[in-house]
N, C-alpha and C. Protein backbone atom coordinates (compact mmCIF):
# COMPACT_ATOMS: atom_id res chain seq x y z
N UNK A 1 12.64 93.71 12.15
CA UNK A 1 12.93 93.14 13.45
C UNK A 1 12.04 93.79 14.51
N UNK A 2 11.56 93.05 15.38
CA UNK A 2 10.68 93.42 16.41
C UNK A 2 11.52 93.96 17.43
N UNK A 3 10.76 95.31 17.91
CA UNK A 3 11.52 95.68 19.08
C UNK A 3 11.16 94.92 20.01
N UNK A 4 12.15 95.52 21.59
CA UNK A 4 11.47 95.05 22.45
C UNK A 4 10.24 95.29 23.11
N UNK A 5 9.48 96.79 23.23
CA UNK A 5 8.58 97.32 23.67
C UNK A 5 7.86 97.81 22.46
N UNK A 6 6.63 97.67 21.56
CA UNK A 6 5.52 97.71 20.77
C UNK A 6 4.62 99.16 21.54
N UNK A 7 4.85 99.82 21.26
CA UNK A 7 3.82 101.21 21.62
C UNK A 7 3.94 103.06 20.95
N UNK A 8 3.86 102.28 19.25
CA UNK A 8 3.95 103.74 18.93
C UNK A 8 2.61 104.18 17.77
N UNK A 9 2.69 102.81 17.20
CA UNK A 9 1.41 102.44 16.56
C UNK A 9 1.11 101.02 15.92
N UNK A 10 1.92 100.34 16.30
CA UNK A 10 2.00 98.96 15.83
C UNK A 10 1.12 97.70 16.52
N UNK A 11 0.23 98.35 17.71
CA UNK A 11 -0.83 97.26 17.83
C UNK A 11 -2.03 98.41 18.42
N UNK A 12 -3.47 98.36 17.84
CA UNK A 12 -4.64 98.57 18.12
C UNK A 12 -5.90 98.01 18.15
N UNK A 13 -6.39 98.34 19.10
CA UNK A 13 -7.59 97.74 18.96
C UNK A 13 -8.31 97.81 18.52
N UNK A 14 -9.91 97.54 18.49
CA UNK A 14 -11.11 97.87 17.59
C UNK A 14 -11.73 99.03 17.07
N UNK A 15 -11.32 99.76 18.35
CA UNK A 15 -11.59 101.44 18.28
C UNK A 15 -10.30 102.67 17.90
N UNK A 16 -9.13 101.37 17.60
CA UNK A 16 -7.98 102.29 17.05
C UNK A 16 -7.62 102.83 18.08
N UNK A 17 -7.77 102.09 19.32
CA UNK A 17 -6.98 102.66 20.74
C UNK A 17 -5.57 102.08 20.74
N UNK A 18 -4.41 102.53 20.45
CA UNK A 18 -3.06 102.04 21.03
C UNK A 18 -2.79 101.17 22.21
N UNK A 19 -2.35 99.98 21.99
CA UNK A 19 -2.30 98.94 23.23
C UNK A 19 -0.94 98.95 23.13
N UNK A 20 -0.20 98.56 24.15
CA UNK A 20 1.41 98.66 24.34
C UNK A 20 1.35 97.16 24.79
N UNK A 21 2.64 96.68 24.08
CA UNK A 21 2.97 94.88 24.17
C UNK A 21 4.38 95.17 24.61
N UNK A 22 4.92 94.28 25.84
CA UNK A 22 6.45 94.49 25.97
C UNK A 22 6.59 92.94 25.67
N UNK A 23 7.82 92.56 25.50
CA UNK A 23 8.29 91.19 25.22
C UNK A 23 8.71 90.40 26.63
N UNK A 24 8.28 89.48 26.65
CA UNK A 24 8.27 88.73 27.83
C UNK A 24 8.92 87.06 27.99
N UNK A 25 9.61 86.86 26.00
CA UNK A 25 9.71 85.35 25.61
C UNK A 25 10.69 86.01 24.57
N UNK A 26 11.57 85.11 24.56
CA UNK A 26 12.35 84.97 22.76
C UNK A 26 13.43 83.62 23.04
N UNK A 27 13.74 83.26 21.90
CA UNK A 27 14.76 82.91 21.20
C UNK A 27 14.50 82.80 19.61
N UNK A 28 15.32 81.86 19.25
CA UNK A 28 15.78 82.09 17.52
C UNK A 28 14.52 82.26 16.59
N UNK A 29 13.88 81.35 16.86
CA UNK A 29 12.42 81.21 16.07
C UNK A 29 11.13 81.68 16.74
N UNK A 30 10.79 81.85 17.78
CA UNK A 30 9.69 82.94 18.34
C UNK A 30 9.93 83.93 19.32
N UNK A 31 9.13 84.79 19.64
CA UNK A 31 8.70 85.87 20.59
C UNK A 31 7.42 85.97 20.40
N UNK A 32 7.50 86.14 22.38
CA UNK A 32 6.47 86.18 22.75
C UNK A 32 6.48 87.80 24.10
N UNK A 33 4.86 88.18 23.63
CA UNK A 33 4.90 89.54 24.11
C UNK A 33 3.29 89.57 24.71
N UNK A 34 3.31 90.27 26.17
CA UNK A 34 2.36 90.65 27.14
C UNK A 34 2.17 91.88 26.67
N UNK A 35 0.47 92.16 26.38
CA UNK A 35 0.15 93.62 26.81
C UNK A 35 0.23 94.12 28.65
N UNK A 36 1.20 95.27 28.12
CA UNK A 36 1.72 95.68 29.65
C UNK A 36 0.39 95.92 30.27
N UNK A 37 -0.40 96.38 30.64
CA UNK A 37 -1.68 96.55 31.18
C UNK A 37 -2.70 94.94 31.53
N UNK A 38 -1.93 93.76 31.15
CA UNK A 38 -2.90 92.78 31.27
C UNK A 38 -2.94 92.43 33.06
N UNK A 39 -4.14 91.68 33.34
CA UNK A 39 -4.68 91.24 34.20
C UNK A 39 -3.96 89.67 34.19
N UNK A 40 -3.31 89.80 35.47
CA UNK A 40 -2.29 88.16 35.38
C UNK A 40 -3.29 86.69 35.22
N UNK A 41 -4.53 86.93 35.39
CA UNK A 41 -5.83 86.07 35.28
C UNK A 41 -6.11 86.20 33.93
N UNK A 42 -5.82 87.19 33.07
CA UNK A 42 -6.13 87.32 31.80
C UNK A 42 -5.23 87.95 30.92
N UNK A 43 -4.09 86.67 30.64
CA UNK A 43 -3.20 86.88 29.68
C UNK A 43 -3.76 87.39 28.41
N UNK A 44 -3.10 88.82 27.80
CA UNK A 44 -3.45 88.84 26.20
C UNK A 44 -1.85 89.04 25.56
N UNK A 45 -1.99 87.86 24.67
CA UNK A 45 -0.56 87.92 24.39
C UNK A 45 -0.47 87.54 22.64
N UNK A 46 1.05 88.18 22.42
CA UNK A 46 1.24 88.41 21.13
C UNK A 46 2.44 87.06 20.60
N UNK A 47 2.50 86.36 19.66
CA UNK A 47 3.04 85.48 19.22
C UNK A 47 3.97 85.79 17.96
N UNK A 48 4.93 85.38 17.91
CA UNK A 48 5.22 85.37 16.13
C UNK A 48 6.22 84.22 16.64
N UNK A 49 6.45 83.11 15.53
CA UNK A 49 6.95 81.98 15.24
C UNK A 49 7.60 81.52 13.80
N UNK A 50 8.39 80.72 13.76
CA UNK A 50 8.36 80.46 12.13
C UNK A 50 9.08 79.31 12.42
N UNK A 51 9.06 78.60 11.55
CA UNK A 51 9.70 76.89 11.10
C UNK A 51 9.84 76.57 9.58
N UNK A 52 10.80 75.45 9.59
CA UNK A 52 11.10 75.40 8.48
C UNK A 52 11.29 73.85 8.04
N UNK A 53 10.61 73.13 6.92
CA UNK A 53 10.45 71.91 6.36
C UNK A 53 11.53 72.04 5.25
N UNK A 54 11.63 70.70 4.81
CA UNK A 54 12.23 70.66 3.50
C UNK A 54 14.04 71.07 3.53
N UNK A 55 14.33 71.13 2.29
CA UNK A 55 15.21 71.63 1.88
C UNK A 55 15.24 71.82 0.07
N UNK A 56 16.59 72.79 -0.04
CA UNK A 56 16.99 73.20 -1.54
C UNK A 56 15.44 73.65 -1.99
N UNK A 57 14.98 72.69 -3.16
CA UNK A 57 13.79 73.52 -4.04
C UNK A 57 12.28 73.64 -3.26
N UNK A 58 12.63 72.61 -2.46
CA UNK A 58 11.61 71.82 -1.63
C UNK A 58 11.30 72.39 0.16
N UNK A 59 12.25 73.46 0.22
CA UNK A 59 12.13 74.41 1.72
C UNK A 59 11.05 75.05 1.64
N UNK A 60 10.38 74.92 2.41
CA UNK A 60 8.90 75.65 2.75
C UNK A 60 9.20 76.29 4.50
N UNK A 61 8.82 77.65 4.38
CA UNK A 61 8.86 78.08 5.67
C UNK A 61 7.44 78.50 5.96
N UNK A 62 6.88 78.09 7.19
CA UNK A 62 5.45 78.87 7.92
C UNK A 62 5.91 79.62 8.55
N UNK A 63 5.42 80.80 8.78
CA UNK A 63 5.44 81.88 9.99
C UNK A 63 4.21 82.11 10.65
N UNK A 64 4.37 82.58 11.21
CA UNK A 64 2.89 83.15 12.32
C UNK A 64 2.91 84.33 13.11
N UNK A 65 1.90 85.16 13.13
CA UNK A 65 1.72 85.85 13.97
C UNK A 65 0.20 85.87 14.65
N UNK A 66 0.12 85.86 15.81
CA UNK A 66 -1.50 85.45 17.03
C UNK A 66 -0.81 86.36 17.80
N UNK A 67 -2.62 86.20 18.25
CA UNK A 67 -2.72 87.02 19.29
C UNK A 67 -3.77 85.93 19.96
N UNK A 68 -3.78 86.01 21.05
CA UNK A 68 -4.62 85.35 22.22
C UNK A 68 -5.03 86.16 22.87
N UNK A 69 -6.38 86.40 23.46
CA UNK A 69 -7.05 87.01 24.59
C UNK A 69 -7.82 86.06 25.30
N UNK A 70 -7.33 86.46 26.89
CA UNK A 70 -8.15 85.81 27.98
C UNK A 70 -9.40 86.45 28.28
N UNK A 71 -10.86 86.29 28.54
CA UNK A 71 -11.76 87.04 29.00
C UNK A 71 -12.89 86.64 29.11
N UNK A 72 -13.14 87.57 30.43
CA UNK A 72 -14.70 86.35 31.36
C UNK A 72 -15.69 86.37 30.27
N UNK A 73 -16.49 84.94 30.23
CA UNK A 73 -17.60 84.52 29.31
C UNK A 73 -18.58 85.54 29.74
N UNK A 74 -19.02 85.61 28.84
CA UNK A 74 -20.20 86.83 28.70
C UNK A 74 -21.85 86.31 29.27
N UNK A 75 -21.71 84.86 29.54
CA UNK A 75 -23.09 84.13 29.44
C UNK A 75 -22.56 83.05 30.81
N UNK A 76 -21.43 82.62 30.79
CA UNK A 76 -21.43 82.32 31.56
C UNK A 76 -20.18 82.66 32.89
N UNK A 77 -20.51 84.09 33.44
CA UNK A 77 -19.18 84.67 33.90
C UNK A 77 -18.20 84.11 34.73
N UNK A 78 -18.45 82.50 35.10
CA UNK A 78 -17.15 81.95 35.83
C UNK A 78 -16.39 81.24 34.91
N UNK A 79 -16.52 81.20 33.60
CA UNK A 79 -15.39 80.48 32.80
C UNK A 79 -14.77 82.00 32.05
N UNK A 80 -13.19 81.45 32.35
CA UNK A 80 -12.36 82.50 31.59
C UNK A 80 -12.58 81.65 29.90
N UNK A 81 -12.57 82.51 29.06
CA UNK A 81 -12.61 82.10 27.55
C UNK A 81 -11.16 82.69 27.18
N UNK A 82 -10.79 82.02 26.06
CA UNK A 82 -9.11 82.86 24.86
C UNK A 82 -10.13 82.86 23.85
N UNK A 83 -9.64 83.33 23.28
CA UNK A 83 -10.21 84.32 21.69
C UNK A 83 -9.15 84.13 21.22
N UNK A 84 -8.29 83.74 19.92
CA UNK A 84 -7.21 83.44 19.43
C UNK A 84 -7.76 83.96 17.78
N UNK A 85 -6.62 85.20 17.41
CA UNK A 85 -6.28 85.66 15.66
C UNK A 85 -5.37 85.40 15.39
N UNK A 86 -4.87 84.92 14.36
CA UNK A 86 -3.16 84.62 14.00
C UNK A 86 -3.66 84.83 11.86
N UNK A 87 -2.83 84.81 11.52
CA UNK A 87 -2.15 84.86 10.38
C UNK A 87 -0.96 84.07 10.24
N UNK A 88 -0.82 83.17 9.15
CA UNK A 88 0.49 82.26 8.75
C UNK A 88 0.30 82.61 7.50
N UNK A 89 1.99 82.57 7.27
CA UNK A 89 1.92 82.27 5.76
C UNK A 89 3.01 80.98 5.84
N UNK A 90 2.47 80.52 4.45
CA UNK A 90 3.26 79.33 3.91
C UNK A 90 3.79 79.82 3.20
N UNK A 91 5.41 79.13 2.74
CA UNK A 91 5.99 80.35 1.51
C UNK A 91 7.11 78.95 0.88
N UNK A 92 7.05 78.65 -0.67
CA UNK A 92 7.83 77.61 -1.12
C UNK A 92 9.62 78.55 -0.63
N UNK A 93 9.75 79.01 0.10
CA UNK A 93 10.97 79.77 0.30
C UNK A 93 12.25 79.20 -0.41
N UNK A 94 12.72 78.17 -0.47
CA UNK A 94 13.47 77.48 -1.55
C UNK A 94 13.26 77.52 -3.03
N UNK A 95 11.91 78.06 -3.68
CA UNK A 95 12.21 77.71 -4.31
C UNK A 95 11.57 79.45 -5.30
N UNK A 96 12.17 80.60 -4.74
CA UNK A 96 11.88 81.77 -4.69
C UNK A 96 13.33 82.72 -4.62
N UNK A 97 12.97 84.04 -5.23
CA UNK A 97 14.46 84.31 -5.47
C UNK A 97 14.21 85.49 -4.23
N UNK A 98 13.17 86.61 -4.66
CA UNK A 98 12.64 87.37 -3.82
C UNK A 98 11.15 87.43 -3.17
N UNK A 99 11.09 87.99 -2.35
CA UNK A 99 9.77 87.95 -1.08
C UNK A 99 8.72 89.20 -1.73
N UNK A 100 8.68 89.46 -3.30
CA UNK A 100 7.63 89.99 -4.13
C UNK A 100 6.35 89.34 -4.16
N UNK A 101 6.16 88.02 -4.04
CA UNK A 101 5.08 87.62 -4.19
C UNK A 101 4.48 87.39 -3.10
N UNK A 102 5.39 87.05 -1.94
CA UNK A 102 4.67 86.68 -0.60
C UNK A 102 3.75 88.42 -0.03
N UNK A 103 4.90 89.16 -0.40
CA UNK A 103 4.29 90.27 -0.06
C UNK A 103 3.23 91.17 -0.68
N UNK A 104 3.16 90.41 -2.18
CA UNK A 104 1.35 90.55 -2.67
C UNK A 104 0.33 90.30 -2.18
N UNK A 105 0.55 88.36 -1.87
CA UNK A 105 -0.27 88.03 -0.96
C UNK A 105 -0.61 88.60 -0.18
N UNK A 106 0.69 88.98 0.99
CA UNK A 106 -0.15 89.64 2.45
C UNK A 106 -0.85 91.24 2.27
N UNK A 107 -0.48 91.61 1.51
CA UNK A 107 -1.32 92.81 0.58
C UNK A 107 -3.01 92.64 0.32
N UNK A 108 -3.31 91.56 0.05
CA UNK A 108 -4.33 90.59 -0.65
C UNK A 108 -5.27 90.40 1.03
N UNK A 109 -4.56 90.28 1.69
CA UNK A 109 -4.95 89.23 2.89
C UNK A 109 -4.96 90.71 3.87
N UNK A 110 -4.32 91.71 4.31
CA UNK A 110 -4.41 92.74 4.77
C UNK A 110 -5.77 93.69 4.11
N UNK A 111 -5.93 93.50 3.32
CA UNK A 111 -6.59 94.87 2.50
C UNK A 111 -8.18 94.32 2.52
N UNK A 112 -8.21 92.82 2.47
CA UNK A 112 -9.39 92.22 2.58
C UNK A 112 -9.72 92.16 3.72
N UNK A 113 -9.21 91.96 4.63
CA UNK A 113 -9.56 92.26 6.28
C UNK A 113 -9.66 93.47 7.11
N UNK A 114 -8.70 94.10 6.38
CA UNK A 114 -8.83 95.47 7.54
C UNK A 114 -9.90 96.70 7.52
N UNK A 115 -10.85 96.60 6.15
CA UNK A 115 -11.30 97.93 6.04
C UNK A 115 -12.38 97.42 4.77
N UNK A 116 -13.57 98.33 4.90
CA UNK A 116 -14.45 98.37 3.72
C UNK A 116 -15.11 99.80 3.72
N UNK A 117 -14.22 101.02 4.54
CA UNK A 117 -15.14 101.82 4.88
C UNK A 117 -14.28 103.11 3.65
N UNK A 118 -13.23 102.49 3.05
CA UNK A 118 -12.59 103.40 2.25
C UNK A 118 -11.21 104.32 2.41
N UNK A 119 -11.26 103.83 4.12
CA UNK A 119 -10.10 104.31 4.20
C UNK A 119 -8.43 103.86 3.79
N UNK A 120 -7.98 104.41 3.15
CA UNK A 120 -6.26 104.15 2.58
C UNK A 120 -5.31 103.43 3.97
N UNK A 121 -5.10 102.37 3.69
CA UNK A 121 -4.20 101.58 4.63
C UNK A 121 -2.65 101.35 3.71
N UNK A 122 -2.13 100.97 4.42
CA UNK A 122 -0.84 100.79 3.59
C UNK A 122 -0.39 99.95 3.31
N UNK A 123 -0.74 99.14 2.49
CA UNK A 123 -0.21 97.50 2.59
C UNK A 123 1.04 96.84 1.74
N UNK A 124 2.07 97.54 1.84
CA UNK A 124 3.10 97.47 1.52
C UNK A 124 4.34 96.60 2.53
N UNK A 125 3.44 95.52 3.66
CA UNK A 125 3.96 95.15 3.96
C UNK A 125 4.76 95.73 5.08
N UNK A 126 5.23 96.87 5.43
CA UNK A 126 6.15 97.35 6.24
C UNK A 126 6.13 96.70 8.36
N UNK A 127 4.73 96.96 7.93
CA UNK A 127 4.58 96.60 9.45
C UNK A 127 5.80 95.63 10.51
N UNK A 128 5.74 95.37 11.73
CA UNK A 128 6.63 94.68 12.40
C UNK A 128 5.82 93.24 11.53
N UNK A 129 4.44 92.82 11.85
CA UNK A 129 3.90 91.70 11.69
C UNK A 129 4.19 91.23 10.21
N UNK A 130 3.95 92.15 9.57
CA UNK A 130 3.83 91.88 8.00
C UNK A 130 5.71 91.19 7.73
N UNK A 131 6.62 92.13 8.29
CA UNK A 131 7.88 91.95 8.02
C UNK A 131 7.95 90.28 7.89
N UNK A 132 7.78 90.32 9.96
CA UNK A 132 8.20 88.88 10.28
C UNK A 132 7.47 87.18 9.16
N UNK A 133 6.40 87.64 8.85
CA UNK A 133 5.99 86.65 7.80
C UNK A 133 6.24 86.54 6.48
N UNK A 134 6.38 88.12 6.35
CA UNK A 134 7.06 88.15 4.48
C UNK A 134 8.42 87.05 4.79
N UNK A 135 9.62 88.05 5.52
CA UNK A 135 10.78 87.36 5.62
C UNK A 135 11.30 86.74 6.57
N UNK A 136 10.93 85.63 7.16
CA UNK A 136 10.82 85.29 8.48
C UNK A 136 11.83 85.61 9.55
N UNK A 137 11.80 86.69 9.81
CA UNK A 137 12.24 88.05 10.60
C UNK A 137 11.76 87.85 11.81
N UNK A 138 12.60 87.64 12.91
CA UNK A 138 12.07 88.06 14.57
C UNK A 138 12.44 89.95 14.95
C-alpha cells in the first residue's frame, strides 16, 4: 500500500537523487501524486491505476504505474513538453492462483531496465510500484 508522502527511497532520479512525491488524488482504483518541489507550470506527477475486464477464468486486470514530466523544450524554449514512463502489467488474474509469475515477470522487466553496470538491485518485487502491479494494491 502506498503511503501518503513517498520520501525515504522509493522515487529517484537519474543521478540517484531522492525526489519526495506527496499524494494529491485518490480513490478506489488510482492515486495520484505531485513531486513536492514542482513548479505549478511544470507538473511532475506520479500515477498508479488499475482496471478490471472480464470475469471468473476470463478476469484480466491492467495496472499502471507513470510518471509524467512537464519541461521547457530544449530547442524550442516557449513550448512546455511532458515526457511520460509508465509500466503496465496485464495479468489473466482469474485465471491464477498466486502473483508468482507476475512477479517473475516484473523481475524480468526491472532487471532489464534498471542497470548494466553490475550493480545488485533487488527485484523481488517489494517496492511500493512493483507491489501495486504485482497485486493490484493502492
Amino acid at each position: 500500500m502506498y503511503p501518503t508522502t513517498l520520501n525515504t527511497n522509493e522515487v529517484r532520479n537519474a543521478a540517484g537523487t531522492e525526489q519526495e512525491f506527496g499524494r494529491i488524488s485518490s480513490s478506489d482504483r488510482q492515486l495520484i501524486f505531485a513531486l513536492l518541489t514542482e513548479v505549478p507550470s511544470k507538473p511532475h506527477r506520479l500515477t498508479i491505476s488499475h482496471s478490471e475486464t472480464g470475469s471468473g477464468l476470463l478476469r484480466r486486470r491492467r495496472s499502471l504505474v507513470r510518471f509524467d514530466k512537464s519541461v521547457v523544450g530544449e530547442v524550442d524554449t516557449t513550448k512546455i513538453e511532458k515526457i511520460s514512463a509508465y509500466v503496465v502489467v496485464d495479468a489473466p488474474v482469474g485465471n491464477l492462483n498466486a502473483v508468482t509469475e507476475i512477479s517473475n515477470v516484473m523481475a524480468n522487466l526491472m532487471s532489464n531496465v534498471s542497470t548494466t553496470d553490475g550493480v545488485t538491485l533487488i527485484n523481488g518485487g517489494t517496492g511500493y510500484g512493483a507491489q501495486a502491479l504485482i497485486n493490484g494494491s493502492l
